[in-house]
N, C-alpha and C. Protein backbone atom coordinates (compact mmCIF):
# COMPACT_ATOMS: atom_id res chain seq x y z
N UNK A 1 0.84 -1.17 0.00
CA UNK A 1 0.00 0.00 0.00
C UNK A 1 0.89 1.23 0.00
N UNK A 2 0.60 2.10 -0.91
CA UNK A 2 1.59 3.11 -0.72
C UNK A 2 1.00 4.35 -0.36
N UNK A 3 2.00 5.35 0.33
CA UNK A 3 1.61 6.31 1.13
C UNK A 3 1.38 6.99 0.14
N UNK A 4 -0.13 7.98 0.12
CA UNK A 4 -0.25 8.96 -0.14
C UNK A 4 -0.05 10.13 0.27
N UNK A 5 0.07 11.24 -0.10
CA UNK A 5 -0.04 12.93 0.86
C UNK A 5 -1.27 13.04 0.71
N UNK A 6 -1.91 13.41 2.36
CA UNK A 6 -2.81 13.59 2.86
C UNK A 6 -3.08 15.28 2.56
N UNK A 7 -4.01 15.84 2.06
CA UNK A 7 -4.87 17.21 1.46
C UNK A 7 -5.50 17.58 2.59
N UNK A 8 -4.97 18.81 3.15
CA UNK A 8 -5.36 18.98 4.38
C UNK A 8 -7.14 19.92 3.82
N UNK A 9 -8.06 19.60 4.53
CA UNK A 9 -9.43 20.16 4.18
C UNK A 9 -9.70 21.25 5.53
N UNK A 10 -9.84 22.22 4.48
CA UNK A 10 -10.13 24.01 5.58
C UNK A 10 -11.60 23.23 6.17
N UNK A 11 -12.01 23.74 6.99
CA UNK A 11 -13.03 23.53 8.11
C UNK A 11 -14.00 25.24 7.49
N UNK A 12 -15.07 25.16 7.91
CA UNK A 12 -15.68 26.40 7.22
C UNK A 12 -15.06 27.58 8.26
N UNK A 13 -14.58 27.12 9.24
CA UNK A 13 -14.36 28.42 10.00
C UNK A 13 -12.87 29.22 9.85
N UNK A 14 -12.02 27.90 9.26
CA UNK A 14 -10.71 28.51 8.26
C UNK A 14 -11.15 28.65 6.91
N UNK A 15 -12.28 28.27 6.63
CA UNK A 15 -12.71 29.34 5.05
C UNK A 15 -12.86 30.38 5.17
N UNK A 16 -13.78 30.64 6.31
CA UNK A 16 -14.17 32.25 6.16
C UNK A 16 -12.88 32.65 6.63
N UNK A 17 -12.38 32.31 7.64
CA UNK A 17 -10.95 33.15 8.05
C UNK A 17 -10.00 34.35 6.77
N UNK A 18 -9.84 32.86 6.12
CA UNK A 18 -9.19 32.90 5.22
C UNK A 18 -10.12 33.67 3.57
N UNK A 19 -11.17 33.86 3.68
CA UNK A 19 -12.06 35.05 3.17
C UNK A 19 -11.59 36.37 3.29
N UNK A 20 -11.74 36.71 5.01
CA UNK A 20 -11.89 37.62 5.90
C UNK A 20 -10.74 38.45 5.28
N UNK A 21 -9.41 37.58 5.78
CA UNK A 21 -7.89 37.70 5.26
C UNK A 21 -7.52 37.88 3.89
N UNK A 22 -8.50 37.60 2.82
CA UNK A 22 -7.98 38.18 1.60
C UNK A 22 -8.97 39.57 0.84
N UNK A 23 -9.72 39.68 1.71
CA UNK A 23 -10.71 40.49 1.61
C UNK A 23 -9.76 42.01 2.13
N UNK A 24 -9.66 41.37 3.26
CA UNK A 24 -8.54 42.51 4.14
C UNK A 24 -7.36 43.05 3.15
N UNK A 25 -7.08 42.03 2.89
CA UNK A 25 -5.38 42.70 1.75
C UNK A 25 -6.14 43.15 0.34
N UNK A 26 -7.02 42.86 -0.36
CA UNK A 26 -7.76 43.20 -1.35
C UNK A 26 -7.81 45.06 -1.26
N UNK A 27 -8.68 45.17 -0.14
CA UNK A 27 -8.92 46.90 -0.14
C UNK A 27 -7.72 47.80 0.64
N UNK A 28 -6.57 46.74 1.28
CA UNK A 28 -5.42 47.99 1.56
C UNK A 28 -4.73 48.45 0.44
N UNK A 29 -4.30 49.08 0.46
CA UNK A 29 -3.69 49.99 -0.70
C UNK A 29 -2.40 49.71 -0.93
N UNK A 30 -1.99 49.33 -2.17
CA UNK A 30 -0.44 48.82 -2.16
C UNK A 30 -0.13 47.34 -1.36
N UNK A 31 -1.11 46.90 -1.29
CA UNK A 31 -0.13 45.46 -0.32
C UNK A 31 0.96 44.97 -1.69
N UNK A 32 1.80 44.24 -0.51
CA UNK A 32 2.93 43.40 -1.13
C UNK A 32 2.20 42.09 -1.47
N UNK A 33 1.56 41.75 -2.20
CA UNK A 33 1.28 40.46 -2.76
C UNK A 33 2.30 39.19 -2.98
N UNK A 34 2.53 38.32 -2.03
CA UNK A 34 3.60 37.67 -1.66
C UNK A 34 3.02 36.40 -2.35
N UNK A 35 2.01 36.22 -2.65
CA UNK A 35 1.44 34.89 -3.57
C UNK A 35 0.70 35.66 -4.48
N UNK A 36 1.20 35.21 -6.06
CA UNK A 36 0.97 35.92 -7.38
C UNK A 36 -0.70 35.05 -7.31
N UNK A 37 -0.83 34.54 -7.08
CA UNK A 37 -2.40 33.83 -7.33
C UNK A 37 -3.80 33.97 -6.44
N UNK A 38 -3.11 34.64 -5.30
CA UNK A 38 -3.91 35.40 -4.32
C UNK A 38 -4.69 36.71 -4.91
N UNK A 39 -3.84 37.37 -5.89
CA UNK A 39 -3.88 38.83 -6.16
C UNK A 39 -4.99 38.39 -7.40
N UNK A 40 -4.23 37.03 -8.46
CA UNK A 40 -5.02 37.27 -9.14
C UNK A 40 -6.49 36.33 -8.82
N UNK A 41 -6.86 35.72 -7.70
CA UNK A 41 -7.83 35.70 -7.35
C UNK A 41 -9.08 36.36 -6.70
N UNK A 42 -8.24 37.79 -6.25
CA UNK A 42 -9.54 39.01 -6.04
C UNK A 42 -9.54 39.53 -7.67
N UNK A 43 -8.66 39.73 -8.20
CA UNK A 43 -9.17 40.51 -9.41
C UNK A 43 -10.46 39.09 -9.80
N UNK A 44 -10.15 38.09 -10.27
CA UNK A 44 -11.44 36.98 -10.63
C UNK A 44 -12.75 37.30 -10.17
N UNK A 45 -12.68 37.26 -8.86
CA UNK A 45 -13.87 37.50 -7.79
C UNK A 45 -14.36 39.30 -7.91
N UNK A 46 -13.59 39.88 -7.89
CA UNK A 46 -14.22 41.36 -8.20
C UNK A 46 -14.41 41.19 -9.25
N UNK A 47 -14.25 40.63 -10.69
CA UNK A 47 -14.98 40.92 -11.93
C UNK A 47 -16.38 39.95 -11.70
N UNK A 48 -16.35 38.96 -11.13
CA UNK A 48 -17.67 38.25 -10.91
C UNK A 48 -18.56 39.42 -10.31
N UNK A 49 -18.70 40.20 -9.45
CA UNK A 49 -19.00 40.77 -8.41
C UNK A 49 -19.56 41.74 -8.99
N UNK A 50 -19.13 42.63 -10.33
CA UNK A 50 -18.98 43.55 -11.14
C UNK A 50 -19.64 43.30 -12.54
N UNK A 51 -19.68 41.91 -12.58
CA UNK A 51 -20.09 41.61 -13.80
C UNK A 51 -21.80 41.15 -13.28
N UNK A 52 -21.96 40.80 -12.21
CA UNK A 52 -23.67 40.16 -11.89
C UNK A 52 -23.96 41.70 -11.48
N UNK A 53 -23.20 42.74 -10.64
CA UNK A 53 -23.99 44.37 -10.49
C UNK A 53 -24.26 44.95 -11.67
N UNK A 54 -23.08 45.03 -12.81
CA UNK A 54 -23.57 45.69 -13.96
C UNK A 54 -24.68 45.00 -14.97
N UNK A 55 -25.01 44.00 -14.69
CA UNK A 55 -25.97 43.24 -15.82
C UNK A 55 -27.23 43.65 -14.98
N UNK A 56 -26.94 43.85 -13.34
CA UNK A 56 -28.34 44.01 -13.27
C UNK A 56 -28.99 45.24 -12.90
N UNK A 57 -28.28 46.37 -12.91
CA UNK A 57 -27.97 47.76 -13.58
C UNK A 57 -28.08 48.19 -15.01
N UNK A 58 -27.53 46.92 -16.03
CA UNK A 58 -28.31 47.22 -17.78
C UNK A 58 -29.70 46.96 -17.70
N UNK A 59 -29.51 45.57 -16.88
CA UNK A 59 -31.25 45.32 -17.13
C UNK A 59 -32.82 46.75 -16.19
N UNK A 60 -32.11 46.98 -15.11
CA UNK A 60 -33.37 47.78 -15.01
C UNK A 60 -33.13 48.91 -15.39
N UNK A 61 -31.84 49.94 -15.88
CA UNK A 61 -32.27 50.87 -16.84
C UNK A 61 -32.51 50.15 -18.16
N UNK A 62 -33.12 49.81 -18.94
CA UNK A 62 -33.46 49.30 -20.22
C UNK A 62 -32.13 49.19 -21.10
N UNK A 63 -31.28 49.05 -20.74
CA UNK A 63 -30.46 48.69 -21.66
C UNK A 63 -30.34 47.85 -22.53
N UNK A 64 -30.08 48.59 -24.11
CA UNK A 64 -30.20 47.63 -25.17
C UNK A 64 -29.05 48.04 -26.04
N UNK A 65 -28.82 46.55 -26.87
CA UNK A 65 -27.86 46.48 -27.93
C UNK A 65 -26.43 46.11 -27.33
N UNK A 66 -25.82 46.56 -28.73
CA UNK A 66 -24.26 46.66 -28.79
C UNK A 66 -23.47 47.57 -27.89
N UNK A 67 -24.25 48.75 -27.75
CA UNK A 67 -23.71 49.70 -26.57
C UNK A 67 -23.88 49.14 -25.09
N UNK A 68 -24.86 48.62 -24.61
CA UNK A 68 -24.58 47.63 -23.76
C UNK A 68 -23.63 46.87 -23.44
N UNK A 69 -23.33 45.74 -24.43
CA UNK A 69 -22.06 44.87 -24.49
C UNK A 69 -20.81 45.64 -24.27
N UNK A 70 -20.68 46.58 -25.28
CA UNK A 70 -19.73 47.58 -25.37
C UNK A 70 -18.96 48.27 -24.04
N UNK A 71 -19.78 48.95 -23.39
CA UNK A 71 -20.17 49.70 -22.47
C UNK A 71 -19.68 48.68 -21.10
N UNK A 72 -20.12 47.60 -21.27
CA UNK A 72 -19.73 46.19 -20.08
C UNK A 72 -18.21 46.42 -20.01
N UNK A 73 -18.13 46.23 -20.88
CA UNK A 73 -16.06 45.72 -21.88
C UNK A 73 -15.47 47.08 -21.37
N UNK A 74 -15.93 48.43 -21.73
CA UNK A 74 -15.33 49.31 -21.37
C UNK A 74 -14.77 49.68 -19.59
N UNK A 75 -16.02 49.42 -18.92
CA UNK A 75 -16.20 49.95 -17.89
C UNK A 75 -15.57 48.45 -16.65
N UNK A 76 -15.59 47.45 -17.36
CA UNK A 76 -15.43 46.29 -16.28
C UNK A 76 -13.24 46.23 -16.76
N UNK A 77 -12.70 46.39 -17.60
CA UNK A 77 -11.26 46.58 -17.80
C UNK A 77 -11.17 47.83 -17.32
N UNK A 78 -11.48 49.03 -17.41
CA UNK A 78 -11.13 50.24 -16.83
C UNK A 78 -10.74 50.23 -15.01
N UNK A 79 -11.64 49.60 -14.80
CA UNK A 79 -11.58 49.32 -13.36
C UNK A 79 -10.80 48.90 -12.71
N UNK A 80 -10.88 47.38 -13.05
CA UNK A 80 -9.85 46.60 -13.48
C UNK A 80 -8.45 46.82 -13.45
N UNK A 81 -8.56 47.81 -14.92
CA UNK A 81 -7.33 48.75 -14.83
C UNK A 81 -6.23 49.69 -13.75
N UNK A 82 -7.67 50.36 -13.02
CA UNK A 82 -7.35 51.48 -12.04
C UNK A 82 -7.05 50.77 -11.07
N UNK A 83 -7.65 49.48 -10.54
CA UNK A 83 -7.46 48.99 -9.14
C UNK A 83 -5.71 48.35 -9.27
N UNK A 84 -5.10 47.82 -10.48
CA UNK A 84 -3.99 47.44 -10.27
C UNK A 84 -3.20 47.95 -10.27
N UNK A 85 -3.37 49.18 -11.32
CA UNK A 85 -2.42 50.08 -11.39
C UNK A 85 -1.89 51.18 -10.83
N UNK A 86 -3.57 51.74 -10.09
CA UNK A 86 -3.19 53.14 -9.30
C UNK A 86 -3.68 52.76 -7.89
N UNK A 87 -4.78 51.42 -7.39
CA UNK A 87 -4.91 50.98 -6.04
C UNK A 87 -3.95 50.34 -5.47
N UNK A 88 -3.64 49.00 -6.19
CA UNK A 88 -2.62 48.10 -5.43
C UNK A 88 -1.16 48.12 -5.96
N UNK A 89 -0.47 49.59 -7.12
CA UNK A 89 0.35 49.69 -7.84
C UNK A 89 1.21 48.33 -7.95
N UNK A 90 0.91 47.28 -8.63
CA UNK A 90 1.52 45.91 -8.53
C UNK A 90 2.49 45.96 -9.88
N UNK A 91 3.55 45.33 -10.23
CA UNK A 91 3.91 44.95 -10.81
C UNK A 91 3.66 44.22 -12.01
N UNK A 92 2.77 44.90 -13.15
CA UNK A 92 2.50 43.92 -14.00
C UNK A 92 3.17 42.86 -14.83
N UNK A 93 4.71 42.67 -15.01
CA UNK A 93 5.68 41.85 -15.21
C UNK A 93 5.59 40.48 -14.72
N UNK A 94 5.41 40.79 -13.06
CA UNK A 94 5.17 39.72 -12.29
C UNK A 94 3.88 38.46 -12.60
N UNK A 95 3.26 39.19 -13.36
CA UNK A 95 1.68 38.42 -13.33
C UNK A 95 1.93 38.01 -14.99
N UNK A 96 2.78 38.28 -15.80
CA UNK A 96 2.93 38.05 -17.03
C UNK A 96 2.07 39.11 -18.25
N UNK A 97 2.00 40.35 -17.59
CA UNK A 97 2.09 41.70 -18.57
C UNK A 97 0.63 41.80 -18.37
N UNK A 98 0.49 43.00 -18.73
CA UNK A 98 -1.55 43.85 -18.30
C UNK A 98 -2.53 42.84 -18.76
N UNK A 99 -1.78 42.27 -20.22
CA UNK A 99 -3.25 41.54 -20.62
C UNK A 99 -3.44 40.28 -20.19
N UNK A 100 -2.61 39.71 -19.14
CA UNK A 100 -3.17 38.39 -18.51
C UNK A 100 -3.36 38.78 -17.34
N UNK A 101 -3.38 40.29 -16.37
CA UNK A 101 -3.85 40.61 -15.62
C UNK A 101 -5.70 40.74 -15.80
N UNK A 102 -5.60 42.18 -17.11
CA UNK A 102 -6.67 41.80 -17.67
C UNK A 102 -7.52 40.86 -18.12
N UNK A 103 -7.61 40.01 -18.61
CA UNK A 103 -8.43 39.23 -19.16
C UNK A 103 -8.68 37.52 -17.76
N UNK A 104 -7.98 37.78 -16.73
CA UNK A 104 -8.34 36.98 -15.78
C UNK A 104 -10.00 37.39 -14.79
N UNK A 105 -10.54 36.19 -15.76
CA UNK A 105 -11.69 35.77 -15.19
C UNK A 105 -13.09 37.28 -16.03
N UNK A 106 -12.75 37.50 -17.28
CA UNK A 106 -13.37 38.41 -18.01
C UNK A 106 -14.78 37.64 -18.71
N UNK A 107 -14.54 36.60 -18.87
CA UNK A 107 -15.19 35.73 -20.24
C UNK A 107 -16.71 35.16 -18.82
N UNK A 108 -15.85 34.92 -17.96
CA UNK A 108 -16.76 34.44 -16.90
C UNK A 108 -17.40 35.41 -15.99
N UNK A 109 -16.86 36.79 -16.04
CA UNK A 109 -17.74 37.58 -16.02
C UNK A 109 -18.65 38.33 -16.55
N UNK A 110 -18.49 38.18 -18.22
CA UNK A 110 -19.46 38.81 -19.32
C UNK A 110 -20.51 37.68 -19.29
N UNK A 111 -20.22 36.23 -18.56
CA UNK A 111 -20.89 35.29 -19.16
C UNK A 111 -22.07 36.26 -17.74
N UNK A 112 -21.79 36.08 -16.49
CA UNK A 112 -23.04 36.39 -15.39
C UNK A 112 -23.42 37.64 -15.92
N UNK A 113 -22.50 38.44 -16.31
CA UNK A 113 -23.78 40.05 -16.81
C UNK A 113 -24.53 39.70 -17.56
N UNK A 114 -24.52 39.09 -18.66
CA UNK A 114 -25.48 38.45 -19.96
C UNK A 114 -26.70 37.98 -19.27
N UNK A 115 -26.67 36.75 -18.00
CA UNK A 115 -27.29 36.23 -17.69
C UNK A 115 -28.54 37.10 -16.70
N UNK A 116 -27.58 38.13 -15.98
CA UNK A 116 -28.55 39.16 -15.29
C UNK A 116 -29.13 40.19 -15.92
N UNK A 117 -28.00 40.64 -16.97
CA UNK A 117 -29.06 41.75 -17.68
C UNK A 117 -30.26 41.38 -18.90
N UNK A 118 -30.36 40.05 -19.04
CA UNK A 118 -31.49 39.43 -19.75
C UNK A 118 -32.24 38.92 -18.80
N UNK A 119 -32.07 38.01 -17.82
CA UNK A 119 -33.27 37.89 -17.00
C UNK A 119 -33.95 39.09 -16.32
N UNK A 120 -33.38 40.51 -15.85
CA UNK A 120 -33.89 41.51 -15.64
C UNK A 120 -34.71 41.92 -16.50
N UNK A 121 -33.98 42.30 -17.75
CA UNK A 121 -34.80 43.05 -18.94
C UNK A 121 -35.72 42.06 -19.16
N UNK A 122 -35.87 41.45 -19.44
CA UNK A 122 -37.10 40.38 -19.85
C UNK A 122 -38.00 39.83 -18.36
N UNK A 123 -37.72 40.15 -17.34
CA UNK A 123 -38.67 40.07 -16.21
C UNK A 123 -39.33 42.06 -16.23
N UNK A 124 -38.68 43.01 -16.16
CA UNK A 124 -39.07 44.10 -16.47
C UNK A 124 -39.68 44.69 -17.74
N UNK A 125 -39.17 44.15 -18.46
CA UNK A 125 -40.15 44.85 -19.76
C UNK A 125 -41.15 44.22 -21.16
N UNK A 126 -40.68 42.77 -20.80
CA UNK A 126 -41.30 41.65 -21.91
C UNK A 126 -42.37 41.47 -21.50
């Protein structure tokens, strides 16, 4: 029988801990991001976060079309933008250059705006 390595399993009360704790370094300003996958796991989670508020912000002002879509793309990278560059001034080198900063966790956040700003608009105005 051969030994495996045992996967240690967080308990929910070292989940949230460990929530609490990246939540915390998320909104200080400038942290030293000492794990590259930490950092880019709030950017993931803030575009989720950003992407289900703005869909459901298109949907009850009536938002329609291409300017919609558009308008998503603009405003969800801008942000994006500002939080790495002028909130947590990080190193974009480190993460492998702006556009794999950018585009982490984008596709999966256009996918939940789509989903909220059509079930809105079509519970509000259809």
């Amino acid at each position: 029988m051969a030994n495996h390595p045992t996967k240690k399993v967080k308990t929910d009360g070292e989940s949230a801990q460990t929530m609490q704790s990246l939540l915390a370094k998320a909104i200080q300003p400038e942290y030293q991001w000492s794990d590259k996958d930490e950092f880019l796991d709030v950017v993931y989670w803030m575009r989720q976060i950003m992407g289900l508020v703005l869909g459901l912000v298109w949907g009850f002002i009536p938002m329609r079309g291409f300017i919609g879509l558009a308008l998503f793309f603009v405003v969800n990278v801008a942000i994006v933008y500002l939080y790495y560059s002028s909130f947590q001034k990080v190193d974009e080198e480190e993460y492998g250059g702006a556009s794999e900063i950018l585009k982490e966790g984008l596709m999966t956040s256009f996918s939940s705006f789509l989903v909220a700003w059509i079930i809105l608009y079509s519970a509000l105005y259809s």
